[in-house]
N, C-alpha and C. Protein backbone atom coordinates (compact mmCIF):
# COMPACT_ATOMS: atom_id res chain seq x y z
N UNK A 1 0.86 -1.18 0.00
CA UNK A 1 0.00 0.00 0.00
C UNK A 1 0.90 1.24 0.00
N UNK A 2 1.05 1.85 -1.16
CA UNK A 2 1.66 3.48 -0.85
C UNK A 2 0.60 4.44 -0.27
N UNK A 3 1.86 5.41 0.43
CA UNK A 3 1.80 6.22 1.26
C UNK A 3 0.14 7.38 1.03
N UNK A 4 -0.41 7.50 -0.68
CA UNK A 4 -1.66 8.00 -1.01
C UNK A 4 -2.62 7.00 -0.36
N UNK A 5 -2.43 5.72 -0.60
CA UNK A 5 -3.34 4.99 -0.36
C UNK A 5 -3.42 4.70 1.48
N UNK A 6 -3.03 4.79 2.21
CA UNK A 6 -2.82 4.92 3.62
C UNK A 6 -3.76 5.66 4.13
N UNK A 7 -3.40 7.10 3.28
CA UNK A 7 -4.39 8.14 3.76
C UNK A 7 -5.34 8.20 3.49
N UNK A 8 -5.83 7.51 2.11
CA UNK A 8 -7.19 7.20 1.91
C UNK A 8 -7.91 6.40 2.94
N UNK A 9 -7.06 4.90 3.37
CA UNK A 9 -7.60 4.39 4.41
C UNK A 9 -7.62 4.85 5.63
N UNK A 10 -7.36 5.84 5.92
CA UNK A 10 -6.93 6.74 7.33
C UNK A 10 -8.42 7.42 7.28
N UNK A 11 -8.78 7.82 6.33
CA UNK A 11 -9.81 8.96 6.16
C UNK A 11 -10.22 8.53 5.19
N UNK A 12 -10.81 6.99 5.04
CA UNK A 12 -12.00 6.40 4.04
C UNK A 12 -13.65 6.70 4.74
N UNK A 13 -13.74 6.80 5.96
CA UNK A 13 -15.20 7.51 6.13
C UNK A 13 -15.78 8.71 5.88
N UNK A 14 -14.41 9.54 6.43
CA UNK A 14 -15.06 11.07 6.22
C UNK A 14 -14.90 11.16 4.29
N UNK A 15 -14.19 10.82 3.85
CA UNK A 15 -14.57 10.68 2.25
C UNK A 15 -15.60 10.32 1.75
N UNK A 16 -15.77 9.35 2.00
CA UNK A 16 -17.46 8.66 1.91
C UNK A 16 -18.34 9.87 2.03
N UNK A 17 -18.50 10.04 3.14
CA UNK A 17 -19.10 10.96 3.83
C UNK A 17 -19.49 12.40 2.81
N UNK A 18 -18.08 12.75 2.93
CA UNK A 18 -18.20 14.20 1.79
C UNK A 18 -18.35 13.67 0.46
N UNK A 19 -17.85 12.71 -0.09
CA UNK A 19 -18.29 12.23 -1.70
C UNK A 19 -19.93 12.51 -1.24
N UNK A 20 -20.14 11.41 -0.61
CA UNK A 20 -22.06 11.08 -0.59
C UNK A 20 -23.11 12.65 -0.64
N UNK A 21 -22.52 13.16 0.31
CA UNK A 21 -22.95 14.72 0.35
C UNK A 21 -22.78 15.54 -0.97
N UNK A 22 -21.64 15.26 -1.59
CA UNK A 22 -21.29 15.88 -3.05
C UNK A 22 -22.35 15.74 -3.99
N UNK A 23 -22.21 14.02 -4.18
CA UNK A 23 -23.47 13.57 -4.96
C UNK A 23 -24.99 13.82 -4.80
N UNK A 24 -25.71 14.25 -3.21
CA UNK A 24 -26.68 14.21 -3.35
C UNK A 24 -26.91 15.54 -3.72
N UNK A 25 -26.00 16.21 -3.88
CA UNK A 25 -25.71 18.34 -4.10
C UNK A 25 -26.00 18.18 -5.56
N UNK A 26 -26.09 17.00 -6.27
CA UNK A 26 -26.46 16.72 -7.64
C UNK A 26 -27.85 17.13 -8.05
N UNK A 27 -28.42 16.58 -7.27
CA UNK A 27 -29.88 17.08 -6.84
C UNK A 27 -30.81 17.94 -6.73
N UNK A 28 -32.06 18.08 -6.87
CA UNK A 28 -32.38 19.43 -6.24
C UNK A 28 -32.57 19.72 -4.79
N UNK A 29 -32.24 20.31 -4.60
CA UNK A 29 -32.62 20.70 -3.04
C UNK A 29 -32.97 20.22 -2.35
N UNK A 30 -34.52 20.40 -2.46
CA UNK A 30 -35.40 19.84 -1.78
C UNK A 30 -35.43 17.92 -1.77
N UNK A 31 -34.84 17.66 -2.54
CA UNK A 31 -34.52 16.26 -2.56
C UNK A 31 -33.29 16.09 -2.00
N UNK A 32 -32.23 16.72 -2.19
CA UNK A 32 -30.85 16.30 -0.92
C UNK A 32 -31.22 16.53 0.13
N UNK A 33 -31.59 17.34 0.78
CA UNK A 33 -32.10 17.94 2.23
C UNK A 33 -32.74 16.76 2.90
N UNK A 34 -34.07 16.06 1.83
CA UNK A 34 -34.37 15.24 2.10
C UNK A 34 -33.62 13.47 2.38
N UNK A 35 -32.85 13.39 1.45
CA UNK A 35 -32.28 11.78 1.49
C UNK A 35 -31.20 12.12 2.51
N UNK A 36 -30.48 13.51 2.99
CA UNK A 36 -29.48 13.76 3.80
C UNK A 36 -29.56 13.56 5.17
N UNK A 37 -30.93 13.31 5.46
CA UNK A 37 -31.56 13.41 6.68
C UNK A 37 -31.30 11.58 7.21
N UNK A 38 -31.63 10.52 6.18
CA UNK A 38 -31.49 9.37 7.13
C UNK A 38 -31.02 8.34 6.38
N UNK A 39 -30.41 7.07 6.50
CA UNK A 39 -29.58 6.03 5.90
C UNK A 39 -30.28 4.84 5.82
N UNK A 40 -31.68 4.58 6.29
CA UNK A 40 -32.29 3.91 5.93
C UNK A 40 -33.00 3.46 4.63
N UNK A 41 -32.33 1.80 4.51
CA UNK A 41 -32.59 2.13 3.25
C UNK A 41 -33.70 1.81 2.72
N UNK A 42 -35.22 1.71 3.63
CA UNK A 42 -36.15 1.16 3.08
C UNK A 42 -37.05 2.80 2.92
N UNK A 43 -36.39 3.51 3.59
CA UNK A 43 -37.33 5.30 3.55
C UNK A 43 -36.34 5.81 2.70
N UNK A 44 -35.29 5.72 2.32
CA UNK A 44 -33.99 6.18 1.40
C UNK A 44 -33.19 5.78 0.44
N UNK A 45 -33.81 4.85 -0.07
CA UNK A 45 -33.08 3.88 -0.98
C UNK A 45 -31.85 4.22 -2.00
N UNK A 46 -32.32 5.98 -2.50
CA UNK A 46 -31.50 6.41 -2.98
C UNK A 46 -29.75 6.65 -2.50
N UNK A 47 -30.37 7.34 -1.39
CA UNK A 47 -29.08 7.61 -0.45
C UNK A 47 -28.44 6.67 -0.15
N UNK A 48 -29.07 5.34 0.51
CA UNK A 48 -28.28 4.43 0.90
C UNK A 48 -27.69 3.53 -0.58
N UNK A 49 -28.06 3.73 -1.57
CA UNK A 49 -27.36 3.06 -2.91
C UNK A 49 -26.17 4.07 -2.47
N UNK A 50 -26.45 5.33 -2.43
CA UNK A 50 -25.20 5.73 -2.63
C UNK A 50 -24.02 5.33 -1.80
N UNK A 51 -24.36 5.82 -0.87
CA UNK A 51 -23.24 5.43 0.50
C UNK A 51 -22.48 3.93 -0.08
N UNK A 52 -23.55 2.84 -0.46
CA UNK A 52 -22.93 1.29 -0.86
C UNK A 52 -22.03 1.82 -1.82
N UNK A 53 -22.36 2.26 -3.22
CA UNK A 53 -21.58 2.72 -4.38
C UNK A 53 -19.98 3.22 -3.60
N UNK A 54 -20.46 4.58 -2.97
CA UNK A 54 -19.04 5.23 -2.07
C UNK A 54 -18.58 4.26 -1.72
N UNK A 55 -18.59 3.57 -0.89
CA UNK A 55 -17.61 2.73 0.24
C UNK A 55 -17.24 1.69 -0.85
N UNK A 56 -18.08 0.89 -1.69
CA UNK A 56 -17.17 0.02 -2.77
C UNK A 56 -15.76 0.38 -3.42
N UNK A 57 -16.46 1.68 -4.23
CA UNK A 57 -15.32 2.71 -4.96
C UNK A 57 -14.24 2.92 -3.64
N UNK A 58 -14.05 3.55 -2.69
CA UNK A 58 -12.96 3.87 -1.77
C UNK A 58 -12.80 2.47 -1.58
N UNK A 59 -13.21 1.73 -1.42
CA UNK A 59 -12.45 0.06 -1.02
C UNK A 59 -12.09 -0.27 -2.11
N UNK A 60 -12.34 0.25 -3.55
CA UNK A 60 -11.27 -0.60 -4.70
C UNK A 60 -9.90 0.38 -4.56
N UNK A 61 -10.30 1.86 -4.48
CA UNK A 61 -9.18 2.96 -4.63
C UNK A 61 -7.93 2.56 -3.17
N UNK A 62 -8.71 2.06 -1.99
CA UNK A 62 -7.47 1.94 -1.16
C UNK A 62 -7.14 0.37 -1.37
N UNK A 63 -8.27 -0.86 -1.32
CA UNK A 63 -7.36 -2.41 -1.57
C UNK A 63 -7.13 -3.09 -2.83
N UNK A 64 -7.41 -2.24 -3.63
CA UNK A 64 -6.70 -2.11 -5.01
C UNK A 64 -8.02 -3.48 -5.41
N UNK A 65 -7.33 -4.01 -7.12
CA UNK A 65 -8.48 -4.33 -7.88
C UNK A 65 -8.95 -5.84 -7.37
N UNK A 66 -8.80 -6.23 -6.30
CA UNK A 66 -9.63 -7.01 -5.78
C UNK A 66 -11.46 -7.03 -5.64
N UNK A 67 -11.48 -5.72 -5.45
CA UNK A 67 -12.45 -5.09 -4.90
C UNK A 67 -13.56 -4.13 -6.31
N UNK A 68 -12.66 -4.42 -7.81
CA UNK A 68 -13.19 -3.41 -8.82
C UNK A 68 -14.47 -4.44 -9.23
N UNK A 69 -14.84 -5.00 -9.32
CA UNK A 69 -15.76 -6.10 -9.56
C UNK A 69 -16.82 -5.40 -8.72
N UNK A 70 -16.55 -5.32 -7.28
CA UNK A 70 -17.96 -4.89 -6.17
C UNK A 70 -18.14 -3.64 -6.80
N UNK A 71 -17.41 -2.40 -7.17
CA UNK A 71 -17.43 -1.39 -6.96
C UNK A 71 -18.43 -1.34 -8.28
N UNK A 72 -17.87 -1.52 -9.48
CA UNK A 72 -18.22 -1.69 -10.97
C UNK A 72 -19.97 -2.21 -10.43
N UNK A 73 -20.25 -2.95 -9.55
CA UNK A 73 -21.69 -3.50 -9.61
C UNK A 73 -22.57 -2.60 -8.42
N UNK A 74 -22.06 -1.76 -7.39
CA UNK A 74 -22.39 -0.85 -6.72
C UNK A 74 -22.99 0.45 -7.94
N UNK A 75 -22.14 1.02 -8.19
CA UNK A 75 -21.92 1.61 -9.16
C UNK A 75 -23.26 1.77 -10.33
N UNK A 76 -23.08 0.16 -10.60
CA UNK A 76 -24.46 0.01 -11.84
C UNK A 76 -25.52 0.26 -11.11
N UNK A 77 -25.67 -0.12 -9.99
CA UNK A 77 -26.99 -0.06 -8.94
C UNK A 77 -27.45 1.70 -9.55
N UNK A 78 -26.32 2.27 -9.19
CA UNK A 78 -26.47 3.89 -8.42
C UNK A 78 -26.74 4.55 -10.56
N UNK A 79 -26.31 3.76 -10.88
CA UNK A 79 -26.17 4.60 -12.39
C UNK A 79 -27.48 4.05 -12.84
N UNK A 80 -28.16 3.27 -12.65
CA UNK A 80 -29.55 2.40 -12.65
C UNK A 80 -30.81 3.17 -12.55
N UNK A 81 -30.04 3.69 -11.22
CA UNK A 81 -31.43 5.12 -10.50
C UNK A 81 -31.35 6.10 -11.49
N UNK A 82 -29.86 6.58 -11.66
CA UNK A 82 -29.63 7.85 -12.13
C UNK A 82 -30.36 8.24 -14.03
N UNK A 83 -30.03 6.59 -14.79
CA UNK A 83 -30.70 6.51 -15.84
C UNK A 83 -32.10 6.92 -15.97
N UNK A 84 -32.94 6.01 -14.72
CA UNK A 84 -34.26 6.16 -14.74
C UNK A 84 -34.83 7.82 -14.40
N UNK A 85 -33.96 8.64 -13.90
CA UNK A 85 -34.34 9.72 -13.63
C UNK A 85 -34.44 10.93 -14.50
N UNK A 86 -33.63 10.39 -15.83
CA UNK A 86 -33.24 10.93 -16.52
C UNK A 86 -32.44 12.31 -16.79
N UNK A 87 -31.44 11.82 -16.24
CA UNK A 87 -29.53 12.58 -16.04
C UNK A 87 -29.68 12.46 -17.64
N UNK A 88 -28.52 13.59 -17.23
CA UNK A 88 -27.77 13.22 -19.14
C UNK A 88 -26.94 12.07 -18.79
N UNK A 89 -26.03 11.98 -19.92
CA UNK A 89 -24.76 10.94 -19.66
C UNK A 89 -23.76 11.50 -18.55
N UNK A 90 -23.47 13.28 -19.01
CA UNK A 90 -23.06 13.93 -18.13
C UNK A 90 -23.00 13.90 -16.68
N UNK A 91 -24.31 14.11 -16.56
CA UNK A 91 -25.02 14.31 -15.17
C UNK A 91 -24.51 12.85 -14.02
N UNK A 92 -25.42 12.22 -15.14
CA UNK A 92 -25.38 10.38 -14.40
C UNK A 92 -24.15 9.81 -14.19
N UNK A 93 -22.88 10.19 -14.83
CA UNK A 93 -21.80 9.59 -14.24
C UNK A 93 -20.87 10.81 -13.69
N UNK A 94 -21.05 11.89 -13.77
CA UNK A 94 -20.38 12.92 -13.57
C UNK A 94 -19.79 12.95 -12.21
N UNK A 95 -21.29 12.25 -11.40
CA UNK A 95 -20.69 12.53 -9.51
C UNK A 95 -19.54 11.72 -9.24
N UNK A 96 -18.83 10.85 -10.76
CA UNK A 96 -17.59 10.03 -9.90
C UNK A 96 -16.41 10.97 -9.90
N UNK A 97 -16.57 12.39 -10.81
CA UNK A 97 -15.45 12.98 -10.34
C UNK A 97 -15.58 13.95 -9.34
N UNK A 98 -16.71 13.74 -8.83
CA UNK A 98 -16.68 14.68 -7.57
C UNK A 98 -16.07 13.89 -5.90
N UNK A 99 -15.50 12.61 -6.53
CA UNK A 99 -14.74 11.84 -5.80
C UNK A 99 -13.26 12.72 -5.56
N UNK A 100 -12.99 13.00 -6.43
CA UNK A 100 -11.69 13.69 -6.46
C UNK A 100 -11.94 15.21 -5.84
N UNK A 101 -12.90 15.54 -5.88
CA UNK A 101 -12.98 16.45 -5.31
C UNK A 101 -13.04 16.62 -3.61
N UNK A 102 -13.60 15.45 -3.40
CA UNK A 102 -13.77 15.10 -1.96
C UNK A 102 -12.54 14.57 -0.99
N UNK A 103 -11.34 14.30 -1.80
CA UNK A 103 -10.21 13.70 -1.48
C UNK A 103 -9.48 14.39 -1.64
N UNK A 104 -9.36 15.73 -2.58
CA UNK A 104 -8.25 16.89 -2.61
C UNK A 104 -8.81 17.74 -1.06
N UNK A 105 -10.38 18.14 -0.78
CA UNK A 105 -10.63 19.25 -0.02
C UNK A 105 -10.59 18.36 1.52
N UNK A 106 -10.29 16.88 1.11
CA UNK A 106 -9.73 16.15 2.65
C UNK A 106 -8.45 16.03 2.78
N UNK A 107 -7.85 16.14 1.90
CA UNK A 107 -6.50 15.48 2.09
C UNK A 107 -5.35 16.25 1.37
N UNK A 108 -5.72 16.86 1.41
CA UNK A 108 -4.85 18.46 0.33
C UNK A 108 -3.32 18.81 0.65
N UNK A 109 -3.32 19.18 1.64
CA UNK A 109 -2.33 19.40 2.83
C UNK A 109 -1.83 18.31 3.44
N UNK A 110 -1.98 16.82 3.18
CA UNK A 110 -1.33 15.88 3.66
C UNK A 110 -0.43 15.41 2.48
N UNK A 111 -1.54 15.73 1.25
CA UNK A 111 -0.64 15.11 0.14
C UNK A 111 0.80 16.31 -0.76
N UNK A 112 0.63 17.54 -0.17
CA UNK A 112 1.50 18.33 -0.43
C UNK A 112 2.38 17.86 0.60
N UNK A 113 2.35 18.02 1.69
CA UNK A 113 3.40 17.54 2.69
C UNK A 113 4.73 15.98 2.08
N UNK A 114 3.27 15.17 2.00
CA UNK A 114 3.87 13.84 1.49
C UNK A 114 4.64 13.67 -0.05
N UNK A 115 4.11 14.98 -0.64
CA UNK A 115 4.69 14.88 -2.42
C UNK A 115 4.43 13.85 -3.30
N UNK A 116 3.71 12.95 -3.02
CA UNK A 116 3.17 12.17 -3.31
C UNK A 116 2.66 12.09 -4.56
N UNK A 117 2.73 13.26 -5.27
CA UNK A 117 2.25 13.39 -6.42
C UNK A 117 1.73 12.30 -7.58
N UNK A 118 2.56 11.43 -8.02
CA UNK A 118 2.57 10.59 -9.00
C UNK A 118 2.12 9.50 -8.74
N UNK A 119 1.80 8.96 -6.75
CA UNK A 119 0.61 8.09 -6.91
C UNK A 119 -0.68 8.85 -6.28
N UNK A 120 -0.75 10.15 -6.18
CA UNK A 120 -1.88 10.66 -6.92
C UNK A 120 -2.76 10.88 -7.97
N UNK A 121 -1.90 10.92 -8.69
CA UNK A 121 -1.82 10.96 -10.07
C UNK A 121 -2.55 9.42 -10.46
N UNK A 122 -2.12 8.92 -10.43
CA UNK A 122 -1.97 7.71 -10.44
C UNK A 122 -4.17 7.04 -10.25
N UNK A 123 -4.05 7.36 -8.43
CA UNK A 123 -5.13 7.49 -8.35
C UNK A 123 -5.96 7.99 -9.26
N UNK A 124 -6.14 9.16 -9.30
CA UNK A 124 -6.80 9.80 -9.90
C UNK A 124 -7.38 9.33 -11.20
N UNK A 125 -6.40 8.44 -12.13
CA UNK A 125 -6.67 8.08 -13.42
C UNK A 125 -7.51 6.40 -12.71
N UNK A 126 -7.19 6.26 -11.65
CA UNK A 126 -8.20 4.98 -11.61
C UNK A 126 -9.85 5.31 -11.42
N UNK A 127 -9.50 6.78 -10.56
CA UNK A 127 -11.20 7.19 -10.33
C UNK A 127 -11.80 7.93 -11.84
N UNK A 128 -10.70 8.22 -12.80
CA UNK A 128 -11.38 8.51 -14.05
C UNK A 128 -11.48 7.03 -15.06
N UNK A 129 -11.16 5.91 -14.98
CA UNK A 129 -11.48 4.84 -14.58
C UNK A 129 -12.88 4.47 -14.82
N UNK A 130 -13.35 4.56 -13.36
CA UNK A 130 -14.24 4.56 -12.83
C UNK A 130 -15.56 5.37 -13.78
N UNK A 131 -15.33 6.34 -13.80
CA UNK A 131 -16.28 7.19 -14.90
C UNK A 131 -16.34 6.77 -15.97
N UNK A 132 -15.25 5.91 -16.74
CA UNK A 132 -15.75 5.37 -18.05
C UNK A 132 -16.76 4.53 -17.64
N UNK A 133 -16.38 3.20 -17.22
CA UNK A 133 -17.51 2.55 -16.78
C UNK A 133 -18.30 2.87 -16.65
N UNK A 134 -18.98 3.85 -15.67
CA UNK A 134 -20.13 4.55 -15.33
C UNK A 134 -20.90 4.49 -16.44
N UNK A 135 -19.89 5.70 -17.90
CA UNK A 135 -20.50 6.04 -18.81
C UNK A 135 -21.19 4.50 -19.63
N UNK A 136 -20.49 3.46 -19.71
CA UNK A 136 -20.81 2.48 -20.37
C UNK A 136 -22.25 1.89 -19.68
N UNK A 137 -21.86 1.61 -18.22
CA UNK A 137 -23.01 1.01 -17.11
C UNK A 137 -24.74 2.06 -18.17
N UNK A 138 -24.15 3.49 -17.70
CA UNK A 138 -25.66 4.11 -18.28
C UNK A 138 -25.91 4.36 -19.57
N UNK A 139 -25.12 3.89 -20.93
CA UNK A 139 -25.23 3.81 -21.88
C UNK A 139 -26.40 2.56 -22.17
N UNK A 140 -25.84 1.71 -21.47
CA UNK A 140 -26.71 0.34 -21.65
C UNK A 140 -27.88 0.16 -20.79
N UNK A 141 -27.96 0.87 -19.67
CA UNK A 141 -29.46 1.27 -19.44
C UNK A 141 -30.20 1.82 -19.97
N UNK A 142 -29.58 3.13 -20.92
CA UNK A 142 -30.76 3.96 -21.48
C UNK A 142 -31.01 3.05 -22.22
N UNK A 143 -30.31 2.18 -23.30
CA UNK A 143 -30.49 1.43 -24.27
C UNK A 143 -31.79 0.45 -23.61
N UNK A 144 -32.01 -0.23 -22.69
CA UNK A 144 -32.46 -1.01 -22.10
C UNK A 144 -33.93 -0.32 -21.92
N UNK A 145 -34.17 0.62 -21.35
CA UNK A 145 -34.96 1.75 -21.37
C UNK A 145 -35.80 2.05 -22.63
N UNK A 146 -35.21 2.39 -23.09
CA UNK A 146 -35.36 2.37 -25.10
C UNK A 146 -35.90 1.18 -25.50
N UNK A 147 -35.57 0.20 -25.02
CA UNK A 147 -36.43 -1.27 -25.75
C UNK A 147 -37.31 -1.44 -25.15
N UNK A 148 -37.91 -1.42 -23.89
CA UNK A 148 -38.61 -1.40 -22.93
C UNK A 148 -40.04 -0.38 -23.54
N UNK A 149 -39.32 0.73 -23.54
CA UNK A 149 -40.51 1.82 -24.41
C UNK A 149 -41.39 1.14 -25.44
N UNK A 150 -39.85 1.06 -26.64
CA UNK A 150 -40.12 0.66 -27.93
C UNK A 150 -41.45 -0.69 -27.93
N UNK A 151 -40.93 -1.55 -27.15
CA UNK A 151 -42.03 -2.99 -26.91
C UNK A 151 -43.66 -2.51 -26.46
N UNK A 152 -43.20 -1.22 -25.58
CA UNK A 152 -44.83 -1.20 -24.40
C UNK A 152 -45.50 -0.51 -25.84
N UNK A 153 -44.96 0.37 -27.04
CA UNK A 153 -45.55 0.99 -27.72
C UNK A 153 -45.90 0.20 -28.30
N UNK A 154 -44.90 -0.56 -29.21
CA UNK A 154 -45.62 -1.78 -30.12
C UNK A 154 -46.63 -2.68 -29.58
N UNK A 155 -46.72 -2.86 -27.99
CA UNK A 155 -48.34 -3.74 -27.48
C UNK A 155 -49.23 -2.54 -27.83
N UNK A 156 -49.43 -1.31 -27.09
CA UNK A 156 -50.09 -0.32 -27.44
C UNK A 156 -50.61 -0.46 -28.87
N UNK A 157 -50.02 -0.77 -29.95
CA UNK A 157 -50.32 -0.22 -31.08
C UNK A 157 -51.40 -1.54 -31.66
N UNK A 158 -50.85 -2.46 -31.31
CA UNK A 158 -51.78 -3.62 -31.56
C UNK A 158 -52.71 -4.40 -30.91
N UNK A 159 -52.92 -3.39 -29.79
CA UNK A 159 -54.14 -3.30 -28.94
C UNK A 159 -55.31 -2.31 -29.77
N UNK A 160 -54.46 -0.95 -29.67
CA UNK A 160 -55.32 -0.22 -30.63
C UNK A 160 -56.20 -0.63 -32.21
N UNK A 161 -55.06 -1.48 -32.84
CA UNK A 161 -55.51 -1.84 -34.19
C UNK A 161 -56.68 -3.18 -33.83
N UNK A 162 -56.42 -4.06 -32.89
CA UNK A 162 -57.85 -5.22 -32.43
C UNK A 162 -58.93 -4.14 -32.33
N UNK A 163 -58.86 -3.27 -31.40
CA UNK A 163 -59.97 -2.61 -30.90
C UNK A 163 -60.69 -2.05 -32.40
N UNK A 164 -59.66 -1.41 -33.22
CA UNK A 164 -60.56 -1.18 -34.38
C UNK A 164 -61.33 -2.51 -35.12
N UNK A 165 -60.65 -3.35 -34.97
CA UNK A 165 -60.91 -4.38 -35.57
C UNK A 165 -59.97 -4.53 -37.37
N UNK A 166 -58.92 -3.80 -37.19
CA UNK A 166 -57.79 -4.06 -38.37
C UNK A 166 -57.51 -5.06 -38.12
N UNK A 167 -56.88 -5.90 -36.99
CA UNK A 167 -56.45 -6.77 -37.20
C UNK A 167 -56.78 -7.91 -36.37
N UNK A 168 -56.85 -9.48 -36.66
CA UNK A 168 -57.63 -10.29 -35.48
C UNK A 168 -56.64 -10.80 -35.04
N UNK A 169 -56.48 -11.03 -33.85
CA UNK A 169 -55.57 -12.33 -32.86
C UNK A 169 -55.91 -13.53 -33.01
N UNK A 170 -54.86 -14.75 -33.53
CA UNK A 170 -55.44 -15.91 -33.60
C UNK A 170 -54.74 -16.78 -32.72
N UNK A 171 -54.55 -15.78 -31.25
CA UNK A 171 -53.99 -16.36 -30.43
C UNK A 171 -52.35 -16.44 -30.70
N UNK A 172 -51.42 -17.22 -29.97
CA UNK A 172 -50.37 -17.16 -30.11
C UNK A 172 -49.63 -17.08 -31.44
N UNK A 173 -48.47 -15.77 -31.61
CA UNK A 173 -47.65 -15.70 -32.24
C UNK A 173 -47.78 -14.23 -33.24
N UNK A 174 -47.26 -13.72 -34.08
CA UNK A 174 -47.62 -12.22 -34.74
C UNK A 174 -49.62 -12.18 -34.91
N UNK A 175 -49.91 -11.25 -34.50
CA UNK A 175 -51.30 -10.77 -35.50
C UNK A 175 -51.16 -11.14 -36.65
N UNK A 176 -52.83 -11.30 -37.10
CA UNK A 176 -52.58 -11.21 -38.35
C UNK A 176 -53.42 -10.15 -38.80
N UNK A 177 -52.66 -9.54 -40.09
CA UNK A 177 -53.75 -8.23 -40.55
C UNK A 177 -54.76 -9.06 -41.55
């Protein structure tokens, strides 16, 4: 474990902590205020995806890629919600670089001290990493989303055309017109 990664595990809660807060600042207002309030995850489901997502990601970033498998499937959970809510691509994976943000305004002054630079650096390209995935995870939801539509319209449409009576059902397999 180098000396970046130490301090991550030194100060992997309060990271959590400020990432999770970062992300729900994604939000509107009145909806962070709200999920900020409790960790339960049957009144909060959102929040508490997140917190799981956080603590995966900081457990791959400090015990290295043992742990990228959990994080990568935390992750899909939280990019899952974010699809259905309809984020951009932007939006929906964007809060993983507010990871880095949460780890410079914790650890700023430890890592100047330490000079550490280059496995900062280092880091850093694993938590941008991390954001590709993301982008891929919610690429293939919207896609998923999109077929989902596409199908409920096509029942729609051939509900509509019976009701006119265009076309009859002869029971299993395509209509026939």
């Amino acid at each position: 474990m180098n000396s970046v990664e130490k301090l991550l595990a030194e100060h992997r809660e309060a990271i959590v902590q400020d990432w999770h807060h970062l992300i729900l600042d994604t939000y509107p207002p009145e909806t962070a205020k709200l999920w900020k309030k409790g960790g339960d995850p049957f009144h909060n489901p959102v929040g508490a995806r997140i917190v799981e997502a956080a603590k995966a990601c900081m457990d791959y970033l400090v015990d290295g890629r043992e742990h990228l498998d959990r994080a990568i499937e935390e992750l899909d959970q939280l990019i899952r919600v974010r699809a259905v809510q309809n984020f951009t691509p932007s939006q929906a994976a964007g809060f993983i670089f507010l990871l880095k943000k949460a780890i410079r305004e914790r650890l700023w002054h430890q890592l100047k001290t330490l000079g550490a630079w280059e496995q900062f650096v280092a880091l850093e390209s694993r938590i941008d990493g991390l954001a590709l995935a993301s982008l891929d995870l919610y690429s293939k939801c919207r896609e998923k989303l999109n077929e989902i539509k596409l199908n409920d319209l096509r029942r729609e449409q051939v509900q509509l055309l019976k009701r006119a009576r265009l076309i009859v059902d002869f029971g299993e397999g395509e209509p026939a017109a």
